[in-house]
Protein backbone atom coordinates (compact mmCIF):
# COMPACT_ATOMS: atom_id res chain seq x y z
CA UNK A 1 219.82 -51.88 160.40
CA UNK A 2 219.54 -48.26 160.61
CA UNK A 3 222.47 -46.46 160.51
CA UNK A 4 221.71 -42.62 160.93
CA UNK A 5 222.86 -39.64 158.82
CA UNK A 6 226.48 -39.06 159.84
CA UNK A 7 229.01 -38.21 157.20
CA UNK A 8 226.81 -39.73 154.29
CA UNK A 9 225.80 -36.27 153.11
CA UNK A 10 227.82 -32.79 152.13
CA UNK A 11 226.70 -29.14 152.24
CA UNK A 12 228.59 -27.74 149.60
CA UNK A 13 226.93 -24.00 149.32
CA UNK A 14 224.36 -22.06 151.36
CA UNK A 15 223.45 -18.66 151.01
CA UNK A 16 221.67 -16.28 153.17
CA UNK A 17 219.48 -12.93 152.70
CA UNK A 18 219.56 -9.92 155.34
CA UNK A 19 216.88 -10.48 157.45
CA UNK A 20 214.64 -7.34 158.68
CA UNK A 21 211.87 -5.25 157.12
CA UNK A 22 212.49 -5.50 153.04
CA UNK A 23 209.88 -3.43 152.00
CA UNK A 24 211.88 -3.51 149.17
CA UNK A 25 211.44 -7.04 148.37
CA UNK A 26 208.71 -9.66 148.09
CA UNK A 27 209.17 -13.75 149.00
CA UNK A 28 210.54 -14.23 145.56
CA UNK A 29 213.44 -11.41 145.54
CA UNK A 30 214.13 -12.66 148.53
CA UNK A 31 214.48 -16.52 147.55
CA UNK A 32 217.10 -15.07 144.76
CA UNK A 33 219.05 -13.10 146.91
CA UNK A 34 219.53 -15.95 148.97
CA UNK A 35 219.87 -18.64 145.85
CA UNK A 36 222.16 -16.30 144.34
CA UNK A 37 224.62 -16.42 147.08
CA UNK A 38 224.34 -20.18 147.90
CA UNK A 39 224.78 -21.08 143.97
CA UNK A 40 227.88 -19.32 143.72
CA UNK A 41 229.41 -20.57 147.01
CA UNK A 42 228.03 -24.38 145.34
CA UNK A 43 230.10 -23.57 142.27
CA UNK A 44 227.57 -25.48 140.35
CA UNK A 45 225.26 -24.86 137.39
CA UNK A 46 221.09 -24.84 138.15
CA UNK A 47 220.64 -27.85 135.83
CA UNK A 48 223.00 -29.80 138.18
CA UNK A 49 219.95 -29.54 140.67
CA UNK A 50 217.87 -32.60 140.47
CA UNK A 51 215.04 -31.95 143.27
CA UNK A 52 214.41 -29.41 145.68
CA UNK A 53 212.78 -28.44 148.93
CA UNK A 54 210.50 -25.04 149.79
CA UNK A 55 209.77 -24.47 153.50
CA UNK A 56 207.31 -21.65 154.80
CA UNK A 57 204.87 -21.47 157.19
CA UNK A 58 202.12 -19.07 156.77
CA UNK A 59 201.12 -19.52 153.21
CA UNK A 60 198.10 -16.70 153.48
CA UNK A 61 200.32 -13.94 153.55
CA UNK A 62 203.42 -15.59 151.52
CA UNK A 63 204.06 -17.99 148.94
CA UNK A 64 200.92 -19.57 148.55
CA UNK A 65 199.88 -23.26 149.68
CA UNK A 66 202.08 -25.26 146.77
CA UNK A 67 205.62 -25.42 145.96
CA UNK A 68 205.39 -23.47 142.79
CA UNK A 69 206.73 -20.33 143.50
CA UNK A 70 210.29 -22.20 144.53
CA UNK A 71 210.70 -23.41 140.71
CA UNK A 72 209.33 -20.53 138.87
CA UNK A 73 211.35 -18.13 140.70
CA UNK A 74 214.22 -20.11 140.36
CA UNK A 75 213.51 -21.57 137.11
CA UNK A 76 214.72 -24.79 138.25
CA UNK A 77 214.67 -27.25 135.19
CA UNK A 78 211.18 -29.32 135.50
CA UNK A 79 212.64 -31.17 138.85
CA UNK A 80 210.28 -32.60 141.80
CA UNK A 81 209.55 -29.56 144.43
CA UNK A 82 208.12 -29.76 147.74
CA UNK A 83 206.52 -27.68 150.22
CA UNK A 84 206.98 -28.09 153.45
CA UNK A 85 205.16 -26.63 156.61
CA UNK A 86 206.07 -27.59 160.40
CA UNK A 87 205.99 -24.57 162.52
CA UNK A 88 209.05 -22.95 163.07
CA UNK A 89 210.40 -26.37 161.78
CA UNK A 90 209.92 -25.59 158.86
CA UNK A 91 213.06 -24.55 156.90
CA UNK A 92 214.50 -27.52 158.67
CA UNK A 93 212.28 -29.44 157.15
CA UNK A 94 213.35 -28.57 153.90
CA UNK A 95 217.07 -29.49 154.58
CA UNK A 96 215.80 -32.71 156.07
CA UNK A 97 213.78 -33.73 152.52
CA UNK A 98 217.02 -32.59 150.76
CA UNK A 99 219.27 -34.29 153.08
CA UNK A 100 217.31 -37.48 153.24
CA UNK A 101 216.70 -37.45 149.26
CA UNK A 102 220.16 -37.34 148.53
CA UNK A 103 221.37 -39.96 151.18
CA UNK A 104 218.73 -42.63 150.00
CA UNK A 105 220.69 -42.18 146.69
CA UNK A 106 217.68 -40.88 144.90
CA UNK A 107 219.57 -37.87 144.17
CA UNK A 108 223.26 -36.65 143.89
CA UNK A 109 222.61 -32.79 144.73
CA UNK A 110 219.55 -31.19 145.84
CA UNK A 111 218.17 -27.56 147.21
CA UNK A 112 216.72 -27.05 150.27
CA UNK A 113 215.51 -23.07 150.62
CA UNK A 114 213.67 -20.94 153.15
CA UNK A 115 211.42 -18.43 152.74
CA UNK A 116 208.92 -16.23 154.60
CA UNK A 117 207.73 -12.23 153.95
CA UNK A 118 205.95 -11.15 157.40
CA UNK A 119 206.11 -7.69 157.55
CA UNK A 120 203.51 -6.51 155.34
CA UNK A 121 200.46 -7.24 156.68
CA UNK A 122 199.52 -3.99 158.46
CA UNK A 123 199.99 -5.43 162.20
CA UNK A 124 203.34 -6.98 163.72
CA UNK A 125 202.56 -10.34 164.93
CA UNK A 126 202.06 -13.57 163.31
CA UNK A 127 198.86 -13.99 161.28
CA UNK A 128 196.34 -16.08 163.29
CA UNK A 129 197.15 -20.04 163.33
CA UNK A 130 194.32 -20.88 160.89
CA UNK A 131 192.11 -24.37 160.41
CA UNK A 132 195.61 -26.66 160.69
CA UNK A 133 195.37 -25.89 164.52
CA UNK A 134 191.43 -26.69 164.09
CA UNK A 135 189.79 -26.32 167.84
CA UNK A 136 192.41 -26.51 169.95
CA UNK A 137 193.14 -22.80 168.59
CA UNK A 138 189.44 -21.56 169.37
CA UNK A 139 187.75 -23.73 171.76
CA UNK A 140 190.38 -25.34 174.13
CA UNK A 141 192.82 -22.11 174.53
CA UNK A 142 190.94 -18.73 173.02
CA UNK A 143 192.95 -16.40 175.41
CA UNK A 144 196.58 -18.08 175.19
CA UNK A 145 199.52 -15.97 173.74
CA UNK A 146 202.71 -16.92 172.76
CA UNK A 147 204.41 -14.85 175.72
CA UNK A 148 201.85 -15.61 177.90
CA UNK A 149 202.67 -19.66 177.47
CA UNK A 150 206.53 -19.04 177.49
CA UNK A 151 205.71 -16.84 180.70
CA UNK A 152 204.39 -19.40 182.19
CA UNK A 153 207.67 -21.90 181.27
CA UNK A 154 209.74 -19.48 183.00
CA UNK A 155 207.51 -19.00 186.42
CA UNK A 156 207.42 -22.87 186.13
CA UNK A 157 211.16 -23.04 185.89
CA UNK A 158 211.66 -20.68 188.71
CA UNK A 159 209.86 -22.69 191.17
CA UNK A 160 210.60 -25.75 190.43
CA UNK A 161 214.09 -24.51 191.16
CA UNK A 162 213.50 -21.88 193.55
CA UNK A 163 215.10 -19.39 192.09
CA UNK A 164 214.63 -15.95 193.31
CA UNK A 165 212.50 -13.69 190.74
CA UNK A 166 215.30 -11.30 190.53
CA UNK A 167 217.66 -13.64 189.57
CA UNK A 168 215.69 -15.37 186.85
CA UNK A 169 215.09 -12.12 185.59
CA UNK A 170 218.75 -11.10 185.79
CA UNK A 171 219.42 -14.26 183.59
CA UNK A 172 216.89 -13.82 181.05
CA UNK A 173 218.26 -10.44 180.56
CA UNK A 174 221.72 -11.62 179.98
CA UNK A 175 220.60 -14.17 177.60
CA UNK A 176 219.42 -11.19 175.40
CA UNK A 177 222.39 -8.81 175.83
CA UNK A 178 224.31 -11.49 174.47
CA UNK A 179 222.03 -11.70 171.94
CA UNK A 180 222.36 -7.91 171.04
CA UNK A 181 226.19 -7.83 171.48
CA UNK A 182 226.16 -10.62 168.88
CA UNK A 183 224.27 -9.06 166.23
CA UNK A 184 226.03 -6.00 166.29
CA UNK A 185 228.79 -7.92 164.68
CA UNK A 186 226.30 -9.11 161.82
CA UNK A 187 225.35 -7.18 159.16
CA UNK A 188 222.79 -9.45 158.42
CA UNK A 189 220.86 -9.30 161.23
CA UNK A 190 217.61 -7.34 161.58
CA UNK A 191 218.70 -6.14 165.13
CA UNK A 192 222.14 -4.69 165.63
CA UNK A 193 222.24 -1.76 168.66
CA UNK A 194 223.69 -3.23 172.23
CA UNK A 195 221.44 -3.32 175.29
CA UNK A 196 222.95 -3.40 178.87
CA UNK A 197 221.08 -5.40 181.52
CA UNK A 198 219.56 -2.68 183.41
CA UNK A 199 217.81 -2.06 179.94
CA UNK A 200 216.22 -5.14 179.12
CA UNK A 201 214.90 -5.45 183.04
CA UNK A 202 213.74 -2.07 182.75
CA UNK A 203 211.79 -2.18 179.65
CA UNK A 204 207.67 -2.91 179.53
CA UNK A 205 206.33 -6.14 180.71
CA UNK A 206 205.01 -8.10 178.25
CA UNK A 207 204.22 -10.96 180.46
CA UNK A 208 205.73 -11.39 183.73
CA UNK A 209 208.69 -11.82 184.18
CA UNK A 210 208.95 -11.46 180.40
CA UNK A 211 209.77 -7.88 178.98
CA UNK A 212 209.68 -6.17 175.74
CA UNK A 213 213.71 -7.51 175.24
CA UNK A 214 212.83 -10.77 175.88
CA UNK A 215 210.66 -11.56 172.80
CA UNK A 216 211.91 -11.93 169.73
CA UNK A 217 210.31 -10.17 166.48
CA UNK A 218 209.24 -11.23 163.54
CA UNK A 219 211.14 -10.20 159.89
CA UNK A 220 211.20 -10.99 156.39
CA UNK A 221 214.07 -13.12 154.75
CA UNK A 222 215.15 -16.25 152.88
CA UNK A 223 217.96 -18.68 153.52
CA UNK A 224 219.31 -21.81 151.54
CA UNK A 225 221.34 -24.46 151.16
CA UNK A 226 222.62 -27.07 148.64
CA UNK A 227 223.46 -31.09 149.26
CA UNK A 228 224.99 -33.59 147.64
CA UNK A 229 226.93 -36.68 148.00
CA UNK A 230 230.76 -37.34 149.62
CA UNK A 231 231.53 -38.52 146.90
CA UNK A 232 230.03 -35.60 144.69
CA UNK A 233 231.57 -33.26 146.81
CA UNK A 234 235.22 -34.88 146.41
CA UNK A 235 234.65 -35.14 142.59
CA UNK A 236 233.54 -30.97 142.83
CA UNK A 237 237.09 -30.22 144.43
CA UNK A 238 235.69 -29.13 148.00
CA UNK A 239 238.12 -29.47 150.19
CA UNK A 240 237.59 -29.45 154.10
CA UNK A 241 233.79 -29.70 153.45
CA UNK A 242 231.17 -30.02 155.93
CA UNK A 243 228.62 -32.61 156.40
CA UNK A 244 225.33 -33.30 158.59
CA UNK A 245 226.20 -35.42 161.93
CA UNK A 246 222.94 -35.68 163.03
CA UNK A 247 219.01 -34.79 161.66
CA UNK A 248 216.59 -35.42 164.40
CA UNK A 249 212.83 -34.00 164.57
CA UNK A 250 210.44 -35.31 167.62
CA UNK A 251 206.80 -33.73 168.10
CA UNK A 252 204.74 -33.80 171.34
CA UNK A 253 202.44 -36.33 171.61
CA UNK A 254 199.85 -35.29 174.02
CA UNK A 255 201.27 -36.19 176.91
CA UNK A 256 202.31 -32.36 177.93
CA UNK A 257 198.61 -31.75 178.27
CA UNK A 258 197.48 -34.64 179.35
CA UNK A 259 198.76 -36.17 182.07
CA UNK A 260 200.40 -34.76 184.99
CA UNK A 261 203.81 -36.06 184.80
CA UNK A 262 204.97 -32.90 182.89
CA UNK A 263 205.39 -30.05 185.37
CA UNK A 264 205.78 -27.29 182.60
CA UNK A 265 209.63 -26.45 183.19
CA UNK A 266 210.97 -27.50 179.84
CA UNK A 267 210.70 -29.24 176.81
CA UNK A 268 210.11 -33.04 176.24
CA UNK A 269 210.66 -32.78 172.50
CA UNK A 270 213.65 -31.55 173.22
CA UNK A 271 215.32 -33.39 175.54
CA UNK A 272 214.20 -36.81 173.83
CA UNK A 273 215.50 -35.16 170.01
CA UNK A 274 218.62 -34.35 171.76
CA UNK A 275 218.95 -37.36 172.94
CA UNK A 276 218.68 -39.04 169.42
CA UNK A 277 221.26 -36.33 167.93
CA UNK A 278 223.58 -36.73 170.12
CA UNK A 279 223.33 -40.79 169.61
CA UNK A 280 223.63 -40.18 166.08
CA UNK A 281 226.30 -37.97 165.68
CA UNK A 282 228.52 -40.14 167.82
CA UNK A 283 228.58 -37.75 170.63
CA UNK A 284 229.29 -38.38 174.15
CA UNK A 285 229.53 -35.03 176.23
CA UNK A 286 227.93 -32.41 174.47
CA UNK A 287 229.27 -29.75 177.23
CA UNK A 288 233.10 -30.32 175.99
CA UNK A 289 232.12 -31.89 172.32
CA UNK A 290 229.74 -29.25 170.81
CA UNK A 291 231.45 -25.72 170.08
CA UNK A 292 228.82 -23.72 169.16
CA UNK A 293 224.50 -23.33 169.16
CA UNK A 294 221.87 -21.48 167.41
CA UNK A 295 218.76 -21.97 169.37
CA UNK A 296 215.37 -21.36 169.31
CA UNK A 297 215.56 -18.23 171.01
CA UNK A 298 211.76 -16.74 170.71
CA UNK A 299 211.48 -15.44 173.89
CA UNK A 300 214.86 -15.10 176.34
CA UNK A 301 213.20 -17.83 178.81
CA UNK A 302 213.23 -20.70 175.84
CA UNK A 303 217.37 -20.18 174.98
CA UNK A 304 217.84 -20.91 179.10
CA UNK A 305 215.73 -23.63 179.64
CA UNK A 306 216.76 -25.29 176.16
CA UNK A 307 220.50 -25.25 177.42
CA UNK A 308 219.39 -28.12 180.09
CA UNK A 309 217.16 -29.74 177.33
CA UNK A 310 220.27 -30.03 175.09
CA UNK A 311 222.11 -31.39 177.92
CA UNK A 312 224.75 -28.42 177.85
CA UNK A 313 223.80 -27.55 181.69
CA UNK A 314 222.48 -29.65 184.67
CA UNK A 315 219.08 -29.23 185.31
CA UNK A 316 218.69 -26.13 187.39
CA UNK A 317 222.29 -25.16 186.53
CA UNK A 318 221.32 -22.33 183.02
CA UNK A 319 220.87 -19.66 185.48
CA UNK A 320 224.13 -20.05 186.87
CA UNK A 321 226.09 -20.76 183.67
CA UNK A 322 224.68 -18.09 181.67
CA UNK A 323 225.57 -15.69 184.48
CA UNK A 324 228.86 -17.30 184.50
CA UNK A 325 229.18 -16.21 181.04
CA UNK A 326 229.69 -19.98 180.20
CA UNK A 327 227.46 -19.16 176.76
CA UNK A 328 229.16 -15.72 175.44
CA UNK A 329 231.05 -15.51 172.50
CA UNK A 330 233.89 -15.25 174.20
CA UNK A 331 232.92 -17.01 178.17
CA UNK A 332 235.50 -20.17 177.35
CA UNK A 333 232.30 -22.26 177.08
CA UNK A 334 229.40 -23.08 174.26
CA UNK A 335 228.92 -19.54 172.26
CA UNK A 336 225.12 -19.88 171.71
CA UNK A 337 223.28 -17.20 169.23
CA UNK A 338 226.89 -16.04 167.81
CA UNK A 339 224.88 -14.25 164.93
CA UNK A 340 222.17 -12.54 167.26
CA UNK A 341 219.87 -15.27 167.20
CA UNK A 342 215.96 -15.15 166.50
CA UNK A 343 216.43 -12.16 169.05
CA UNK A 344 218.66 -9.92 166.64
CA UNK A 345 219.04 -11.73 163.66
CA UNK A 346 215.52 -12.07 162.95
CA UNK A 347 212.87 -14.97 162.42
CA UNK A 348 211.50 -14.95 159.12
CA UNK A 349 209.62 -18.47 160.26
CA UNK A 350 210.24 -20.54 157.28
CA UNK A 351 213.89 -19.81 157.23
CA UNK A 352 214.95 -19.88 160.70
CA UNK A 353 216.22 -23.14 160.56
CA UNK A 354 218.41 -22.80 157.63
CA UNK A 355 219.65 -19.04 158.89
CA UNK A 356 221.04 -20.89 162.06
CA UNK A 357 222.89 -23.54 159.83
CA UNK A 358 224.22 -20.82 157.59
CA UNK A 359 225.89 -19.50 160.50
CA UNK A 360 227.17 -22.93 161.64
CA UNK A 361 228.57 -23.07 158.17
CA UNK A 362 230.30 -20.16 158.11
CA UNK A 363 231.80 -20.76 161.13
CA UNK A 364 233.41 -23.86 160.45
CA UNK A 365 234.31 -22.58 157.28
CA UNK A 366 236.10 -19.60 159.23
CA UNK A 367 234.50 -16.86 157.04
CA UNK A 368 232.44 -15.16 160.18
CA UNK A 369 234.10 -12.41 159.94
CA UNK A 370 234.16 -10.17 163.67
CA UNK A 371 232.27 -12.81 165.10
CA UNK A 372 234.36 -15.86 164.18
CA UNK A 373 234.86 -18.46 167.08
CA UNK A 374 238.19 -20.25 167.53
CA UNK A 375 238.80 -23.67 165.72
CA UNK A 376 234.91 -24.90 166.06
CA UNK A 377 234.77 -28.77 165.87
CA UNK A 378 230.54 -29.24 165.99
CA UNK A 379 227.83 -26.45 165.67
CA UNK A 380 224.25 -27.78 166.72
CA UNK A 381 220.74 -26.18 165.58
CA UNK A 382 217.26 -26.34 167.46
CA UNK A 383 214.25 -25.15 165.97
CA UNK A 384 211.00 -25.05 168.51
CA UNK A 385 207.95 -24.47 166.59
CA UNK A 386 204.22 -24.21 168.68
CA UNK A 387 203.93 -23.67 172.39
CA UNK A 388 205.67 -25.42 175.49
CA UNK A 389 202.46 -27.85 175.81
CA UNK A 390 202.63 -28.88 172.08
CA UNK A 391 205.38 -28.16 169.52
CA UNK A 392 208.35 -29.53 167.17
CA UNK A 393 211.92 -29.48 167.83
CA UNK A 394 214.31 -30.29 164.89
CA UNK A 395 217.90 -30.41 165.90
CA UNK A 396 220.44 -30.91 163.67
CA UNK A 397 224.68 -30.98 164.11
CA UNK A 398 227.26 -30.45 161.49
CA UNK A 399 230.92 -30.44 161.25
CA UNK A 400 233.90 -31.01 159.02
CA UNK A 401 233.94 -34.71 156.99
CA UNK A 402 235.82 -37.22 158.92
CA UNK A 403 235.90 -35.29 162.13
C-alpha cells in the first residue's frame, strides 16, 4: 500500500545564487555559488553525497543535453547523475529524483541542483521550443505566444465570472505590486524597485489585458538542495529540521484541447496535483493550514487563477481576496511570492522550483531576514511549465518534522 512522502525524507542544506543578469558568470559558476552555500548550511563533506540530480531546460544555450557538467563542476566522487528536463518543472524534478532516491532507501543523502544561464543569447526571450514540442510547435499553433495564451486565461476568467475589465485589471496589478514590494526586501532577487498600481495599469500592453508588469522575465541563476534520511538527519545533529509533506507532479493529458469540457479559466493539472498534495500531506483546509506560497507567477493572471486551483480561494473569489489583501506579506492571510516571485526574483527555468523551496526553507528556518513571516507551520510550491492548454504542475509542501 502506498503510503506517500510525508516525513520520510529531510532537507538538511540548500543554497541559492542571486538571480539576474551574471554576465559575470557562466552555468557552472553559478552551480558553485549555489553548491557552495547549500554544502555549508548541510555541514557535510562532498564524498558524503552518494547520487545526485541536474535539472535545466534549454540545453542549446546551457549545460548541454547530459548530466555531465553537474559532476565535473562539482567534482562529485564518480556517483550516478541525472538530467532532468520538464518545463518549468524542471528543478523540481530534480528534488523529486533526490527525494524519491533517498526515501526508497537507495540512498542516505543525495543533491538535487538547478541550473539555467539565459541571458546571453543576444535576444530576451526564451530560445524557441525545439523538436521535443515536434508539430504541435509549428503546424498546430505557429502564431501562439506565451502572453498571448495566458491572455487568453485571463479574458476566459473574466467572463466566466463576469468580472468587469477594470477590475480584473486592478487585480492583476496588485498581484505584481506585491510582487515588487516583496523583492525589494531580497537581495537576491533580480527585480527589487516598488511599483504602485497606477504603474503597472499604465504601462504597454503586451497582450490585453496583460501589460509589460504583468510578465515575468527571464534571468540567469542556480539553486540547490541536499536530502537525506530522518534518521541521517538526527544522527547529523539537526535539530528542528524540515522535511517534504507532499511531492506531487500531474501533466495534461489532452483533454484541454480536446474536448470541450475545459472552458479555458484555469488549470486542470493543477487543481487535480493539489488535490493529491494536499491528500498526502495530511491536509484538510489549505486556507487556514498552509502559511505561505511560491507560485508560478509567469504572468500576473497565472498567480490569481492558481490561488482557486490550489484551493486557497473559491472559485471566482482571487479577485476579491487579493484586493482584500488576503495574499500580502502582511494581509493576515496566505503571503504568496514573499521573495518577489518569478516576477522579481527571477526565473532562471531550471531552478525555479528549487528557488521557491529555498525560500520556504528559510522561512521556516526563520533566517528571512526583512521579509520573515510569523511562526510559518507549511510553505507550498507550484511550478507550471508549458501553456494553459498543455503543461506540468509540480507542487510540493514542506514543514518542520513531526508537525
Amino acid at each position: 500500500m502506498a503510503t506517500g512522502i510525508r516525513d520520510k525524507v529531510a532537507i538538511i542544506g540548500m543554497g541559492c545564487t542571486r538571480f539576474g543578469e551574471r554576465w559575470d558568470m557562466g552555468a557552472e559558476e553559478l552551480m558553485v555559488e549555489a553548491f557552495t552555500e547549500c554544502m555549508e548550511d548541510a555541514g557535510i563533506e562532498r564524498n558524503d553525497i552518494q547520487a545526485a540530480w541536474l535539472g535545466t531546460c534549454i540545453e542549446e544555450v546551457n549545460v548541454g543535453k547530459s548530466a555531465l557538467p553537474l559532476s565535473t563542476t562539482l567534482r562529485l566522487p564518480f556517483i550516478p547523475v541525472t538530467r532532468t528536463e520538464n518545463f518549468c518543472a524542471s528543478g523540481t524534478e530534480a528534488f523529486r529524483g533526490a527525494v524519491y532516491a533517498v526515501a526508497s532507501g537507495a540512498y542516505d543523502v543525495a543533491l538535487a541542483l538547478g541550473v539555467e544561464k539565459l541571458k546571453d543569447t543576444g535576444y530576451g526571450g526564451l530560445p524557441n521550443p525545439g523538436s521535443g514540442w515536434g508539430s504541435l510547435a509549428w503546424l498546430w499553433w505557429p502564431n501562439v505566444t506565451a502572453p498571448g495564451a495566458f491572455a487568453q486565461l485571463a479574458t476566459a476568467y473574466a467572463a466566466k465570472y463576469h468580472i468587469p475589465d477594470e477590475v480584473l485589471k486592478r487585480a492583476i496589478a496588485h498581484v505584481s505590486v506585491k510582487s515588487h514590494a516583496n523583492g525589494v526586501l531580497n537581495p537576491k532577487a533580480h527585480l527589487r524597485k516598488k511599483v504602485t498600481e497606477e504603474q503597472v495599469m499604465g504601462a504597454p500592453i503586451i497582450a490585453h489585458p496583460l501589460g509589460l508588469f504583468d510578465c515575468c522575465g527571464v534571468s540567469d541563476g542556480s539553486a540547490c538542495a541536499i536530502v537525506t534520511t530522518v534518521e541521517k538527519a538526527k544522527a547529523l545533529g539537526k535539530k528542528d529540521f524540515i522535511t517534504v509533506k507532499a511531492l506531487q507532479i500531474a501533466l495534461s493529458n489532452g483533454e484541454e484541447m480536446g474536448y470541450n469540457n475545459w472552458d479555458g479559466d484555469h488549470f486542470i493539472s493543477t487543481d487535480r496535483c493539489s488535490t493529491r498534495a494536499y491528500e498526502e500531506a495530511g491536509i484538510k483546509n489549505p486556507r487556514e493550514e498552509i502559511s505561505m506560497m511560491e507560485v508560478h507567477d509567469c504572468f500576473s493572471i497565472t498567480e490569481l487563477v492558481t490561488y482557486e486551483d490550489l484551493h486557497i480561494s473559491g472559485r471566482g473569489q482571487a479577485v476579491k481576496d487579493v484586493m482584500d489583501g488576503f495574499y500580502d506579506r502582511d494581509g493576515g492571510g496566505v503571503p504568496c511570492q514573499v521573495d518577489g516571485g518569478l516576477k522579481c526574483f527571477g526565473h532562471p527555468i531550471g531552478a525555479s522550483g528549487l528557488r521557491m523551496l529555498y525560500e520556504m526553507y528559510l522561512q521556516l528556518h526563520g533566517r528571512a531576514g526583512e521579509r520573515q513571516i510569523a511562526n510559518p507551520r507549511y510553505g507550498l510550491t507550484h511550478n507550471l511549465g508549458g501553456v494553459p492548454f498543455m503543461n506540468v504542475c509540480s507542487i510540493a509542501i514542506i514543514g518542520k518534522y513531526g508537525d
